[in-house]
Protein backbone atom coordinates (compact mmCIF):
# COMPACT_ATOMS: atom_id res chain seq x y z
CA UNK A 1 94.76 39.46 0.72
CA UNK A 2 92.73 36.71 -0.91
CA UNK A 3 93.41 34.65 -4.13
CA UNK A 4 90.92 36.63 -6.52
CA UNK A 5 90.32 33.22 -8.45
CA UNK A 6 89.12 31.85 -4.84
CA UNK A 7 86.62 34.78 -4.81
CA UNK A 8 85.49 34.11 -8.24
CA UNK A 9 84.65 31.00 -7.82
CA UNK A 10 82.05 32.16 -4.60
CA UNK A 11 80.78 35.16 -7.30
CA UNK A 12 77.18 33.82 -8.94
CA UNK A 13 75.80 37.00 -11.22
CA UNK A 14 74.46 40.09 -10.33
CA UNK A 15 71.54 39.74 -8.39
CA UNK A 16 68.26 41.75 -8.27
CA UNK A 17 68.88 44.23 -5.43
CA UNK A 18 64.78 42.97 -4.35
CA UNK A 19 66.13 39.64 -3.82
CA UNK A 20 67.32 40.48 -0.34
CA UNK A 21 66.56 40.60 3.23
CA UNK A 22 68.81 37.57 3.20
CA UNK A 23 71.23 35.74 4.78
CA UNK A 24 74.59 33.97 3.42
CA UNK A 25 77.47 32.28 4.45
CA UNK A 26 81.31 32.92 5.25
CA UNK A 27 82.70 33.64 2.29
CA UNK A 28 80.09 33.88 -0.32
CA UNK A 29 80.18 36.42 -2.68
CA UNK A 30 77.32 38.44 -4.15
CA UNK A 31 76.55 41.09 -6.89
CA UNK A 32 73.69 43.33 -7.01
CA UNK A 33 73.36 46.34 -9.64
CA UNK A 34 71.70 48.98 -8.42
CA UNK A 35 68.91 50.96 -10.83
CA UNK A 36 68.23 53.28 -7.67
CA UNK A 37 69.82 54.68 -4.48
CA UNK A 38 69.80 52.24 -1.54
CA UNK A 39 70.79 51.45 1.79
CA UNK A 40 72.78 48.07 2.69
CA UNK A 41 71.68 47.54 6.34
CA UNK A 42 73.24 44.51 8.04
CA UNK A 43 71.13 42.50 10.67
CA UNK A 44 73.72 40.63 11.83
CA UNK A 45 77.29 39.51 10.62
CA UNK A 46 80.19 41.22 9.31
CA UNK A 47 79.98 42.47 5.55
CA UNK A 48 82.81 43.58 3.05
CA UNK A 49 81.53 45.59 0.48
CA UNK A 50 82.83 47.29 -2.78
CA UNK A 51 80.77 49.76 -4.94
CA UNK A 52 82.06 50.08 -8.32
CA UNK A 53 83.38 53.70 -8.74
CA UNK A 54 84.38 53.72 -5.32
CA UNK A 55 88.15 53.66 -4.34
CA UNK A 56 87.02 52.43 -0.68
CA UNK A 57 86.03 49.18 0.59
CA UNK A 58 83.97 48.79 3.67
CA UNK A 59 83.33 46.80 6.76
CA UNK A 60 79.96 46.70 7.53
CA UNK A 61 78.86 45.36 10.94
CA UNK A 62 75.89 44.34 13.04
CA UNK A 63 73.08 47.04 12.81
CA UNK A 64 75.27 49.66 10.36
CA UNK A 65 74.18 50.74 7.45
CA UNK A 66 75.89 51.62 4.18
CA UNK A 67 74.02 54.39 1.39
CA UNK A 68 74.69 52.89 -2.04
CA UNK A 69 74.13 55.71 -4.92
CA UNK A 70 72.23 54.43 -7.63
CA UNK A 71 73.59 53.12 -10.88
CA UNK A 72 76.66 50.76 -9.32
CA UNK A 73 77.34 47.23 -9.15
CA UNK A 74 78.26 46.29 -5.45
CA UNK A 75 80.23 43.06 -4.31
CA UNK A 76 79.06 42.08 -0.82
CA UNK A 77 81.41 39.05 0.84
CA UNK A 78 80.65 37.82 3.99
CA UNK A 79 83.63 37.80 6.45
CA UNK A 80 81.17 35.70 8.42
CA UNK A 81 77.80 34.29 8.63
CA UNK A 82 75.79 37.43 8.07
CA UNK A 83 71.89 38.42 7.04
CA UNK A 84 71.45 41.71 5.39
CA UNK A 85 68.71 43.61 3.79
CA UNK A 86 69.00 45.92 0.64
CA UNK A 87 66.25 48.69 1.32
């Protein structure tokens, strides 16, 4: 398992879920809250995901998808290079 502090220090604040298609790097660490249901779908990459309220994590590959309810922060890291869209 990773150092938490090492993850914090990837962790900018909570984007706007509208801010992505995008694409980020190994080991960068995002956080969108969610006002409405949506679907994480990965273009490429390899994604590890946690939705607050959620006792599961989840690996989310090349051209999977993930449904997000509505009303919860999720942490995306990137395992490795890796372009997603929130839709």
């Amino acid at each position: 398992m990773k150092d938490k502090s090492l993850i914090v220090k990837h962790l900018v604040k909570s984007n706007p879920a509208s801010s992505f298609p995008g694409c980020i790097d190994e080991d960068d660490v995002l956080a969108f809250d969610l006002d409405t249901s949506r679907r994480l779908l990965v273009d490429n990459g390899l994604l590890w995901v946690t939705i607050q309220n959620d006792t599961h994590d989840y690996l989310v590959r090349d051209r999977e998808e993930l449904d997000v309810p509505s009303g919860r922060k999720i942490v995306v890291e990137a395992v490795e290079p890796s372009c997603f869209e929130l839709v």
